[in-house]
Structure formats: structure tokens, C-alpha cells
Protein backbone atom coordinates (compact mmCIF):
# COMPACT_ATOMS: atom_id res chain seq x y z
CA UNK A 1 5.67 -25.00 39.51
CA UNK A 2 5.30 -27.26 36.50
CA UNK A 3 5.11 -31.32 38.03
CA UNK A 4 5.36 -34.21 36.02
CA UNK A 5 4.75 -37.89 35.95
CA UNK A 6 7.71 -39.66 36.50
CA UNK A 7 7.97 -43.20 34.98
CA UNK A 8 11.13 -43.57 36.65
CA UNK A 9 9.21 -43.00 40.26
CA UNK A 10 5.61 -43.64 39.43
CA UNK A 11 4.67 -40.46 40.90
CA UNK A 12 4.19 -36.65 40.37
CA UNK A 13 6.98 -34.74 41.09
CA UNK A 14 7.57 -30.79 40.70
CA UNK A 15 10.21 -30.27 37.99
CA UNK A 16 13.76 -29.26 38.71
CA UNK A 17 16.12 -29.87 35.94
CA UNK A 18 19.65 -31.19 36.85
CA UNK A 19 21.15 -28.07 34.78
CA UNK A 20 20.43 -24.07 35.84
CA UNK A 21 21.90 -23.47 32.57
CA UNK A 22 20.08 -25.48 30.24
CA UNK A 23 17.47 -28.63 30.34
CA UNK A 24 18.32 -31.41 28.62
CA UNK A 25 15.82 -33.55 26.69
CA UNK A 26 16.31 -37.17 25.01
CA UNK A 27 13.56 -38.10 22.78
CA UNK A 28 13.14 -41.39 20.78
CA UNK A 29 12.93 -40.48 17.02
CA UNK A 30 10.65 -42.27 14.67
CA UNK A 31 11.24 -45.96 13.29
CA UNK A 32 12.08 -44.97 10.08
CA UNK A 33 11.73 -48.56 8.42
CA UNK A 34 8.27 -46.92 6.60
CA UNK A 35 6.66 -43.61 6.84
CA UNK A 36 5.85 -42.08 10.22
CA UNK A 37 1.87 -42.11 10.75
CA UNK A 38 0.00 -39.71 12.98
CA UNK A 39 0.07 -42.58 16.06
CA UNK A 40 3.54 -41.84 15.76
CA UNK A 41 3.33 -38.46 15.27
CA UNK A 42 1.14 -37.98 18.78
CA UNK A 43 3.90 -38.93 20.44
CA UNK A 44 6.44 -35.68 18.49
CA UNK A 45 4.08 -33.88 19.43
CA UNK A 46 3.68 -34.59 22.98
CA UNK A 47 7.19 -33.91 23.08
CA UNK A 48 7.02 -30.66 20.85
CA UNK A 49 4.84 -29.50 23.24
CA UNK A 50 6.93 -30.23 26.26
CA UNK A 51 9.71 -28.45 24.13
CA UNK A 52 7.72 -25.31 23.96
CA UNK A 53 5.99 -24.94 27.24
CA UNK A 54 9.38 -25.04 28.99
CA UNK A 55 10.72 -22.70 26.85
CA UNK A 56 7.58 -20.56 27.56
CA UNK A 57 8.10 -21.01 31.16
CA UNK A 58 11.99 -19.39 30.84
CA UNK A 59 13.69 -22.17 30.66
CA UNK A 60 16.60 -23.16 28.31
CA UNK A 61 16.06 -26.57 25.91
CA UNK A 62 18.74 -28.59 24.37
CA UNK A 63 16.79 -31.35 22.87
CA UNK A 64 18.25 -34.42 20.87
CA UNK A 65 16.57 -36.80 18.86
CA UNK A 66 17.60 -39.79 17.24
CA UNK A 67 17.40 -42.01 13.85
CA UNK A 68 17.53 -45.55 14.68
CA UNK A 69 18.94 -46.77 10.81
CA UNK A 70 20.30 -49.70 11.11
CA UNK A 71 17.29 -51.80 12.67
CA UNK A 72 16.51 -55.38 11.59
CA UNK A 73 13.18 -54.13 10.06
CA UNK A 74 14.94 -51.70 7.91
CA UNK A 75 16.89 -53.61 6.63
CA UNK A 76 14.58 -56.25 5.69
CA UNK A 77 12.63 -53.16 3.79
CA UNK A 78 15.80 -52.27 1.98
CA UNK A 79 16.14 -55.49 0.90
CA UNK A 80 12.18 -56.09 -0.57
CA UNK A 81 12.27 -53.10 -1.92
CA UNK A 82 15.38 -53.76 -3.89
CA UNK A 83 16.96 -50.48 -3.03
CA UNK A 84 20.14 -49.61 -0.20
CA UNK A 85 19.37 -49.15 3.47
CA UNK A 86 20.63 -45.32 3.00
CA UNK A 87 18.41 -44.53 0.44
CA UNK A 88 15.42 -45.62 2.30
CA UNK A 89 16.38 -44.29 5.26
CA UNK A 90 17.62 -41.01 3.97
CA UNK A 91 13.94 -40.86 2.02
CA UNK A 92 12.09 -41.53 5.24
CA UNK A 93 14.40 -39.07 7.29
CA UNK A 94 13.30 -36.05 4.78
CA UNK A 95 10.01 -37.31 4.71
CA UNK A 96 9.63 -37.13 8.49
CA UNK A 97 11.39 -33.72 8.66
CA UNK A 98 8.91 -32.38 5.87
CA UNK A 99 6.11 -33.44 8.09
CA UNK A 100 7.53 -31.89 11.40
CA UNK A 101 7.05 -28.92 9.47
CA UNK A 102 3.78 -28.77 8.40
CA UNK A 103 3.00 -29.77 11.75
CA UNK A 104 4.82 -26.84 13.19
CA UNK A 105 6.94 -28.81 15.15
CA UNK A 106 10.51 -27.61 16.16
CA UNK A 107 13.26 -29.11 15.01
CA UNK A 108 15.65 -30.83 17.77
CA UNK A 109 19.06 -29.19 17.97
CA UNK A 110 20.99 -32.67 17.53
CA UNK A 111 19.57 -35.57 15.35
CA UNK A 112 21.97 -38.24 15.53
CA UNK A 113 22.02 -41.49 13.08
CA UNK A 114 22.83 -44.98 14.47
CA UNK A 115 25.09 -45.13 11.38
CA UNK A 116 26.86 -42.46 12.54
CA UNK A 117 27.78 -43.54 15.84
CA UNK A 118 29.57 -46.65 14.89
CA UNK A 119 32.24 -45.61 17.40
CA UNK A 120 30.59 -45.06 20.17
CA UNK A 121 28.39 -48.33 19.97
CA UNK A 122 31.74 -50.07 20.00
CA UNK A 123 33.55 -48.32 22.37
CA UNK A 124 30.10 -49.17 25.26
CA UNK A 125 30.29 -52.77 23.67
CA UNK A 126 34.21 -52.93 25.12
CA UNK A 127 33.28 -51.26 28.14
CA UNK A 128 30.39 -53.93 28.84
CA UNK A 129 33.01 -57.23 27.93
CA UNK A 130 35.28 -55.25 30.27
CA UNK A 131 33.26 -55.24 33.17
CA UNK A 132 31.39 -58.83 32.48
CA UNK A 133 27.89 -57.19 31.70
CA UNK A 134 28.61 -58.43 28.22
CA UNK A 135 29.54 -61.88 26.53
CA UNK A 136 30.27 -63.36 22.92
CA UNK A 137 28.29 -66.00 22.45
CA UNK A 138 29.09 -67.33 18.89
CA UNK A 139 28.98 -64.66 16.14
CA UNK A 140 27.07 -61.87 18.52
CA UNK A 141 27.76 -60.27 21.66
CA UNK A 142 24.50 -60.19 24.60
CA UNK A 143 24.24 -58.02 27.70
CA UNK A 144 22.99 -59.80 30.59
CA UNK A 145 20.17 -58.20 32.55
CA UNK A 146 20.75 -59.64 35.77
CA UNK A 147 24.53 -58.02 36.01
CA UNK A 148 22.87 -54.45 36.38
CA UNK A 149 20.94 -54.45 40.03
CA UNK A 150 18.43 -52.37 38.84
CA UNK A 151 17.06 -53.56 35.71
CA UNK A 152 13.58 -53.05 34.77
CA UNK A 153 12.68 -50.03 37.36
CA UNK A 154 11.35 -47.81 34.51
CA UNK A 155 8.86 -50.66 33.78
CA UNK A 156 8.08 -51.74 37.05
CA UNK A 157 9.50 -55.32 36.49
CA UNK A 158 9.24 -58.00 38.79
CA UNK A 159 12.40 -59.74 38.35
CA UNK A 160 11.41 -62.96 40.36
CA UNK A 161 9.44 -63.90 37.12
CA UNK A 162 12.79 -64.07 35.33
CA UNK A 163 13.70 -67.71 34.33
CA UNK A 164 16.21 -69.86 35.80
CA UNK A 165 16.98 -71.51 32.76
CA UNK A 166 19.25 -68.87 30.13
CA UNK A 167 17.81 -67.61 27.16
CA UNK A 168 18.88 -65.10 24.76
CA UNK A 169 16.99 -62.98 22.52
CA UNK A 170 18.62 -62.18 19.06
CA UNK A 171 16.28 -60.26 17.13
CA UNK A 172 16.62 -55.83 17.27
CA UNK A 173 12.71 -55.90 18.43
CA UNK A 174 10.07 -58.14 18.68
CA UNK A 175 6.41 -57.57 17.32
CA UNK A 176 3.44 -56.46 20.11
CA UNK A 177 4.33 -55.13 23.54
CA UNK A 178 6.12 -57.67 26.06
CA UNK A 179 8.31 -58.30 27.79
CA UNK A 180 11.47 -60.65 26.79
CA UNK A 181 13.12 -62.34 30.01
CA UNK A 182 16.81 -62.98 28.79
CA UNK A 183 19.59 -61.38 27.68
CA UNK A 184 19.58 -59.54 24.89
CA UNK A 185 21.90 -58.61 21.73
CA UNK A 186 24.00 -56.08 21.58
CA UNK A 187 26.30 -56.64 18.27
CA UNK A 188 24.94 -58.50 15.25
CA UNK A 189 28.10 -60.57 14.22
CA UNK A 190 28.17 -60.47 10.37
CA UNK A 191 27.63 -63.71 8.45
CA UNK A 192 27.55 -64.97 5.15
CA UNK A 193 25.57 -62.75 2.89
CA UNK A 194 24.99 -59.65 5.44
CA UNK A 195 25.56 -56.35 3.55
CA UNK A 196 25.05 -54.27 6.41
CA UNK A 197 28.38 -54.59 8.42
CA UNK A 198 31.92 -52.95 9.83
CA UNK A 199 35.13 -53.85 11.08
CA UNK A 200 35.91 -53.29 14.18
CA UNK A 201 37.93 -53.87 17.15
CA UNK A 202 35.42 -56.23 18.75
CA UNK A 203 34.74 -58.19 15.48
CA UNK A 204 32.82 -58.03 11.83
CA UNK A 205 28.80 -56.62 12.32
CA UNK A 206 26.92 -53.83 13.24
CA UNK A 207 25.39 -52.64 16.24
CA UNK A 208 22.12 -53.62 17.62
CA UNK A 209 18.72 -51.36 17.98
CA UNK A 210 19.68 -52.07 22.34
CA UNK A 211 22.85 -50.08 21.58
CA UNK A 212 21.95 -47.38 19.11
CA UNK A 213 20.32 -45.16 21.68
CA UNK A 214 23.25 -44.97 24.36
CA UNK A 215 26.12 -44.66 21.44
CA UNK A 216 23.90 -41.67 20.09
CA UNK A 217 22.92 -40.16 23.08
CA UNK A 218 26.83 -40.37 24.50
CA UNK A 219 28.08 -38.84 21.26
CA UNK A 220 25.98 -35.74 22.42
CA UNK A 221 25.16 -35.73 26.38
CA UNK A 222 27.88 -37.04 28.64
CA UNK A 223 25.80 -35.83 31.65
CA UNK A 224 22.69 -37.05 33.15
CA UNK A 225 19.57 -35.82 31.00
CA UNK A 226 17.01 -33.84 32.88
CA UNK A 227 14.35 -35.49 30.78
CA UNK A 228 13.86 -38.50 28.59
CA UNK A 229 11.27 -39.41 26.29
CA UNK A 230 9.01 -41.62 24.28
CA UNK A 231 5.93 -43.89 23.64
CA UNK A 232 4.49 -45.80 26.32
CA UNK A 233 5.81 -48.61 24.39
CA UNK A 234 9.16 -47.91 25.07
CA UNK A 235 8.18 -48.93 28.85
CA UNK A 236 8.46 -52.32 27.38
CA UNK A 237 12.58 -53.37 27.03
CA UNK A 238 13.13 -50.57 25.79
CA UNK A 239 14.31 -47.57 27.99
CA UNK A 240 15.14 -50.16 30.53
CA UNK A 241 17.87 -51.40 28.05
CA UNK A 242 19.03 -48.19 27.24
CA UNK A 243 19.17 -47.34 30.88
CA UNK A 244 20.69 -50.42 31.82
CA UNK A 245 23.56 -50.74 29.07
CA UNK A 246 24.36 -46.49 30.23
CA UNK A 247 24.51 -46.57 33.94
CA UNK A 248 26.97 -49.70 33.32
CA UNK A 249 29.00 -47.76 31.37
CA UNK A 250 28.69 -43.83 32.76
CA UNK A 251 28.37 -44.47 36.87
CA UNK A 252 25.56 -41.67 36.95
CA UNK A 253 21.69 -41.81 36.23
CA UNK A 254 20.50 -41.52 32.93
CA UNK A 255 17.76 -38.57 33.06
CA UNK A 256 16.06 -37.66 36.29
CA UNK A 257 12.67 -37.35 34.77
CA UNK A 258 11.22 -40.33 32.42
CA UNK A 259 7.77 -39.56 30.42
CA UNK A 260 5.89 -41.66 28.22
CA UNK A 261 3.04 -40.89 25.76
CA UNK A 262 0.48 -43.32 25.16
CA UNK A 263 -1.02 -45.00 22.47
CA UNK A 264 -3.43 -43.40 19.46
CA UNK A 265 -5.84 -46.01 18.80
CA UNK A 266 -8.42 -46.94 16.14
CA UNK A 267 -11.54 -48.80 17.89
CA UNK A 268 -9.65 -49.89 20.77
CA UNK A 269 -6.23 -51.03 19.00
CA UNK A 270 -3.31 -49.63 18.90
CA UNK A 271 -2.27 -47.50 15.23
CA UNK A 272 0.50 -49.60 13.80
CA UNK A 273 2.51 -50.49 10.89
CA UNK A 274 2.17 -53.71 11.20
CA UNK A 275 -1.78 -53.96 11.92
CA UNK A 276 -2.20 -51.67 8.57
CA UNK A 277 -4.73 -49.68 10.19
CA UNK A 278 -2.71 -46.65 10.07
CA UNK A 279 -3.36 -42.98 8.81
CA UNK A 280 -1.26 -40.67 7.12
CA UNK A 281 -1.08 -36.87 7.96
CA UNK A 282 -1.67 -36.50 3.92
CA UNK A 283 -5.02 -39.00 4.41
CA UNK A 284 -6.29 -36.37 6.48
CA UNK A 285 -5.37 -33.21 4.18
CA UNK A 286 -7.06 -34.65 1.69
CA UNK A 287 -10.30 -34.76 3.83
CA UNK A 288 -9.79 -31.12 3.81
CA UNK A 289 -8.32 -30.28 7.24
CA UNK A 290 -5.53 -28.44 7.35
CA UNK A 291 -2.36 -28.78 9.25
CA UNK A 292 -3.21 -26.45 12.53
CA UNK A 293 -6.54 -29.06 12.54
CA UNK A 294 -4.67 -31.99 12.59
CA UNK A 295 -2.11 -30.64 15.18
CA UNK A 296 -4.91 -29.68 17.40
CA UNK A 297 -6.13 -33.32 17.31
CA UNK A 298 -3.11 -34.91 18.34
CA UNK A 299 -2.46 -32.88 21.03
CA UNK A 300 -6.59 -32.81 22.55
CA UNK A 301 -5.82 -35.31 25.07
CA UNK A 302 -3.68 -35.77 28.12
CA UNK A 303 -0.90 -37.47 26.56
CA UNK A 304 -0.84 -39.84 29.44
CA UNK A 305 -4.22 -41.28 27.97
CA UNK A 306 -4.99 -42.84 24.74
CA UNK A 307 -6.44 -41.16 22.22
CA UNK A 308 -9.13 -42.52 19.89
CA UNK A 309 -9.20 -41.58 16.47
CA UNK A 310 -12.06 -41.88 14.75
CA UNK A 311 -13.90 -39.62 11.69
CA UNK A 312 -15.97 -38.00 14.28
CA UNK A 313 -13.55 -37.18 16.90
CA UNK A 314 -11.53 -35.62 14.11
CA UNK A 315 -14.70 -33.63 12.86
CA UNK A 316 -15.45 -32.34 16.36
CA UNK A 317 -12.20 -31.73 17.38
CA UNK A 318 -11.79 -29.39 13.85
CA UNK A 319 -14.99 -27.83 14.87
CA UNK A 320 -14.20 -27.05 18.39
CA UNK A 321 -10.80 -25.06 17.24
CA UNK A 322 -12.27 -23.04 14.23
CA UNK A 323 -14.81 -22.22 16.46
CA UNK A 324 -12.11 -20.12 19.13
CA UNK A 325 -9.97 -19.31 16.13
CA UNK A 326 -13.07 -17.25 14.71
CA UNK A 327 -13.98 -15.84 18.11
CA UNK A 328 -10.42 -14.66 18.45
CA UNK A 329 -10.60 -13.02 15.21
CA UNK A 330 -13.27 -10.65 16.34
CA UNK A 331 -10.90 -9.77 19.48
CA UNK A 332 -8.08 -9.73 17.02
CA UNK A 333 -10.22 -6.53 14.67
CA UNK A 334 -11.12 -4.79 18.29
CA UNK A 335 -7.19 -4.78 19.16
CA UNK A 336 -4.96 -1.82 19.32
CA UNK A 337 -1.83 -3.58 18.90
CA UNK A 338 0.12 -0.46 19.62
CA UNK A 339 -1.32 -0.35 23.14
CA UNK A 340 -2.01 -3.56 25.09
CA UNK A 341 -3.36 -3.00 28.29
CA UNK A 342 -2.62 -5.37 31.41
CA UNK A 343 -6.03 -6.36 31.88
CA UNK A 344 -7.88 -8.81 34.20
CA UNK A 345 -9.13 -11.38 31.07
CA UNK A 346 -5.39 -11.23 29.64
CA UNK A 347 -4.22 -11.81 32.98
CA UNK A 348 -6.82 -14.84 33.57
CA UNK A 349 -6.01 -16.57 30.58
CA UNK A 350 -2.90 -16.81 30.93
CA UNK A 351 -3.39 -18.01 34.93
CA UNK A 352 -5.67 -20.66 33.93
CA UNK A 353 -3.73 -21.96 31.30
CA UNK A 354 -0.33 -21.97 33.32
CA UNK A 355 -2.24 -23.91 36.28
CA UNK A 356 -3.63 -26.75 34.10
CA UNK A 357 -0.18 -26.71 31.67
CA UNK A 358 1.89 -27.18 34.47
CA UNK A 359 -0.05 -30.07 36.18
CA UNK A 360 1.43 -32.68 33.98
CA UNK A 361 0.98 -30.94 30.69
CA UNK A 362 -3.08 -31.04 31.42
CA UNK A 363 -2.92 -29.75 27.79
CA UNK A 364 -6.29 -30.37 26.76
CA UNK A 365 -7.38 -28.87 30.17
CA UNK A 366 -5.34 -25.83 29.39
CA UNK A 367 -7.36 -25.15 26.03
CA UNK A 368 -10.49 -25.75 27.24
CA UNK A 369 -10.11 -23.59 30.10
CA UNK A 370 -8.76 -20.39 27.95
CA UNK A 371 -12.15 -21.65 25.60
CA UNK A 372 -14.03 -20.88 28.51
CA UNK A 373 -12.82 -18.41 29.32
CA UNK A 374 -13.08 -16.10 25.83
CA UNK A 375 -16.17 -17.46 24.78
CA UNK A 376 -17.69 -15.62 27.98
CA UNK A 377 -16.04 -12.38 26.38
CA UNK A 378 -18.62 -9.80 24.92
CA UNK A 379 -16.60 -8.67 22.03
CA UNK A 380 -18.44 -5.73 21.44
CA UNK A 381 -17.01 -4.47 25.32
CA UNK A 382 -13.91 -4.93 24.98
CA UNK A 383 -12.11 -1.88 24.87
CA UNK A 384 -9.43 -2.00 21.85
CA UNK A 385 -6.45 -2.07 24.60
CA UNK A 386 -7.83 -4.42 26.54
CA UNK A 387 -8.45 -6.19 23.39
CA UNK A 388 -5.16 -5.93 22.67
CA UNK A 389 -3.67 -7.29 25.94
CA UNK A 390 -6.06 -10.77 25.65
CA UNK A 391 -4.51 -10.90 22.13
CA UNK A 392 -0.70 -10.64 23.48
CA UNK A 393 -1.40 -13.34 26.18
CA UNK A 394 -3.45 -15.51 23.37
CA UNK A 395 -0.14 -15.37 20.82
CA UNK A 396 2.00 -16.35 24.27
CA UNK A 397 0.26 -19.21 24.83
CA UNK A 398 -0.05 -20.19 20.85
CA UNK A 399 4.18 -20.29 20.82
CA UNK A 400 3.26 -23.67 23.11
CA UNK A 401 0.28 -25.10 21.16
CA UNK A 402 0.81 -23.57 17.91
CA UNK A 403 -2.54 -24.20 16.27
CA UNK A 404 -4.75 -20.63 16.79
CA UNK A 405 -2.75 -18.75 14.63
């Protein structure tokens, strides 16, 4: 039975989604202020690969992800680059798609805009006033943290920290990862010189980066999620927020499962926009790896852990997978595709990597294990159906990773 870690628990728990039907997934789409980078990318792909390995494991996936588009940061872009906040969004939106496909990703079945779910940010806003977890407070409205008894659970916060005196927080997000003990905004009140704003029942302005989540996720779920996802730097405000401002509104849990990929780092620091030490998936093409390559990098690590990227990680890593793929090519010209025989190597392989996939998504255990495992194979004795057999498991388990062929 596949377990996972549970942010919301901080434990390992066996998986049972709250659907038989279908499991639901939530995952937090890119920041799409500037060009993803492959730190962000590490995280997609955690996520693609959760995607596929239930899928591979016979379950059903309905998987959203969103486009926050209305953030402070983007809008300050818009503005120094002297174009609208669509057209750098909508340029940074195909851009990202373009790169989900080189990187074989799969594309969610919903992919809601902020902008698009004017509405429903509203309509949670009035909810929030209604019940008192909200309040104006000049031109902006601010939910306050302490109204919900279990703020901060995802993180692990210890709420006797919180300050007696009140402070509000007014910004979308603040830089480096913290945590900000007040209340914080909800609806930007338009002022003087804002071009980014509606009318609406509860006033002039646009909705907050706090909101944009729950409006987009009720315009498509209005059940609780069997999983939710994101960087480990959602842990901080983040997914507490979003939980927070939904189980105020909706009287039911958010998701049952909460999982968090951690950081890719570059000599110990985080990859990030704003430090500039950041590389593109393009940076690496033109050091002439190709797409499976760079794939294979991102996901060679328990995503629980951070990954270090450095030029010779990347070479190794490269290595290490054209080394299998070229082993499985001389299985692949023994095979008699026509007749695959249930064998005991097809049937190992595909035991060893179902054990380590489905403790915690121990991908990088999984691969190393089927590596193992086939470079013990004499190629030259393998008959051409059992050939054929450890070829059928090998494309099985490739619908999950997606780099071997």
C-alpha cells in the first residue's frame, strides 16, 4: 500500500483517498511574475510523478493547478516592463506549458487563473465579513488568524509566539521564508493610480495572492481534496492561509493528505528569482543534455530532501541514466515483442520498484533498485520472451518516470 508523509500529521500514513471514484489533487502552479526555473520545476515534477504513479497503481486522478496572475510582483513586472499584466502573464503561462512538455509532464485537467475567479474571491471575502473572520480596515479587507482555532497546524506553529499587540500585513508575499504573526490581506482596495482593479459588491480592488487559491480551487472542487500540494515553502503562510480562509468558509477539511517538496539548491542556497542564481531548462540544453536528462535529474532525489545542483551532479546523474538506457537497448534487440513471457526478472522489477515507489515516493530508491537489478542481467541469456516480458514491465514503470524511453 502506497504511504505518504503527511504535513498535515507529521507522520507516514498509508494512502486512502476520500473518493473510490476518483482522487483529487490540488497543486500550486508556478509564480508566473518571470520564467519558471528548474528549482521550480523540481517541484512539477514531484507532483507529475505523484500524478503518474497513482495512475499506475489503478487509481483515478483529477488534478488542478492554478495561475496565481494577479500577485503584487506581477504586477510590479508589468509595470517595468512597460507592457499589461495579461500579456506577461499570458507569455509566461505558454512559456511554462511549452516547458511541461518537453519535460514530459502531464498536463492538469483544470488550470484555473486568479483573474478568472473574480467571483468566487468575492463571494469567500462576504462569507468571511459575515462570520467576523474578516474586517475592513481602511481601503483593504484582513482575515484574522486567531478567529480560526486551528491556524498554523500544517506548519507546526506555535501560536503562543503570536503578539499581543495587532499588526497587519499588507503586502501579497513577503521575500525569504518566515513567518508573519498578524493578520493578513485579503482584498487590495484600489487607490489612486492602481490599474489592476474591479467593482464589486464588497468595494473597488482586486483580490489578494491569500485568496486566489481558495476562489480557484472552489470554482473546481467543492469537496475535500484527497491530496494537496506544493514547495516546502508553502509550509510558510501559505497553505495555512489557504486552509484557514476554506475551512471558514466550507465546514469540511481541505485535503486529507498535505505534501511538500523541498528546495533545489545551488551550494547550499536555495534557487531563486530573486537571489539570480537560477538556471533555465534551455541553460542546460544548451550544455547538450537533452530533455529525458534533465527530467531524470530533477526527479534523482527523495523529494522530501533537497537537491543540490551542481555541474557534476548533473554530469553524473546524465551518465548514470544513459548508462541503463543503453543496457536496456540490448534487452530491447533480444525481445520478442509478440510474446512476453511472465518471467521472474520482469516480475522482480516491477516488485522492487513498487516497494520503494510506494514508501513515500522513494523515487530515487525505485530507480536504483530496477538499476540493480538489470545490470546483473546477462543479456546474451535472456531468452527473447523473457526478454520481452522485462521490456513490458520496464515501459510500465517508464509511464511513472518517463525518462528511459
Amino acid at each position: 500500500m502506497l504511504k505518504l508523509f503527511n504535513s498535515l500529521s507529521k507522520s507516514i500514513e498509508s494512502f486512502r483517498p476520500v473518493r473510490d471514484d476518483v482522487t483529487t489533487i490540488f497543486t500550486c502552479g508556478p509564480s508566473i511574475y518571470q520564467r519558471a526555473h528548474i528549482g521550480n520545476f523540481r517541484t512539477f515534477l514531484f507532483e507529475d510523478i505523484l500524478l503518474r504513479y497513482l495512475e499506475y497503481s489503478g487509481y483515478t486522478v483529477k488534478r488542478g493547478m492554478n495561475f496565481t496572475d494577479l500577485e503584487d510582483k506581477a504586477i510590479r513586472e508589468a509595470e517595468k516592463r512597460n507592457t499589461t499584466l495579461q500579456r506577461l502573464t499570458d507569455q509566461n503561462i505558454g512559456d511554462f506549458m511549452e516547458e511541461m512538455k518537453l519535460l514530459r509532464m502531464k498536463v492538469p485537467d483544470y488550470l484555473p487563473r486568479a483573474s478568472e475567479s473574480i467571483e468566487e474571491a468575492v463571494a469567500i471575502i462576504e462569507r468571511l465579513l459575515e462570520r467576523d473572520m474578516a474586517y475592513r480596515y481602511r481601503e483593504n479587507i484582513y482575515f484574522n488568524p486567531l478567529k480560526f482555532p486551528d491556524f498554523g497546524r500544517i506548519y507546526g506553529l506555535d501560536l503562543a509566539k503570536w503578539p499581543a499587540k495587532k499588526r497587519r500585513f499588507h503586502q501579497d508575499t513577503y521575500p525569504g521564508i518566515q513567518w508573519n504573526l498578524g493578520d493578513f490581506i485579503l482584498w487590495h482596495g484600489c487607490k489612486g493610480g492602481d490599474r489592476v482593479c474591479w467593482d464589486s459588491p464588497i468595494g473597488r480592488g482586486r483580490p489578494s495572492w491569500n485568496v486566489q487559491d481558495p476562489s480557484m480551487i472552489s470554482k473546481h472542487y467543492n469537496e475535500t481534496l484527497s491530496i494537496y500540494c506544493g514547495g516546502v515553502d508553502n509550509l510558510y503562510r501559505h497553505h495555512d492561509y489557504t486552509r484557514a480562509i476554506l475551512e471558514s468558509v466550507r465546514l469540511y477539511p481541505t485535503a486529507r493528505y498535505w505534501l511538500h517538496c523541498h528546495h533545489l539548491v545551488m551550494n547550499g542556497k536555495k534557487m531563486s528569482k530573486s537571489r539570480g542564481n537560477i538556471y533555465y531548462t534551455d541553460t542546460l540544453l544548451d550544455q547538450g543534455y537533452d530533455a529525458s536528462e534533465i527530467r531524470f535529474f530533477l526527479i534523482y532525489r527523495h523529494y522530501r530532501k533537497k537537491l543540490n545542483f551542481s555541474d557534476e551532479n548533473m554530469r553524473r546523474s546524465a551518465e548514470k541514466l544513459r548508462e541503463f538506457k543503453n543496457k536496456v537497448r540490448r534487452i530491447e534487440q533480444k525481445a520478442d515483442p509478440g510474446r512476453p513471457q511472465d518471467g521472474e526478472k520482469a516480475q522482480r522489477i516491477k516488485q522492487v520498484f513498487g516497494e520503494k515507489m510506494d514508501d513515500d515516493l522513494d523515487g530515487k530508491g525505485a530507480f536504483d533498485r530496477v538499476l540493480g537489478l538489470v545490470s546483473e542481467f546477462e543479456v546474451d541469456d535472456l531468452g527473447p520472451g523473457e526478454a520481452g516480458a522485462v521490456m513490458e514491465t520496464l515501459r510500465g514503470i517508464d509511464r511513472v518516470l518517463k525518462v528511459i524511453f
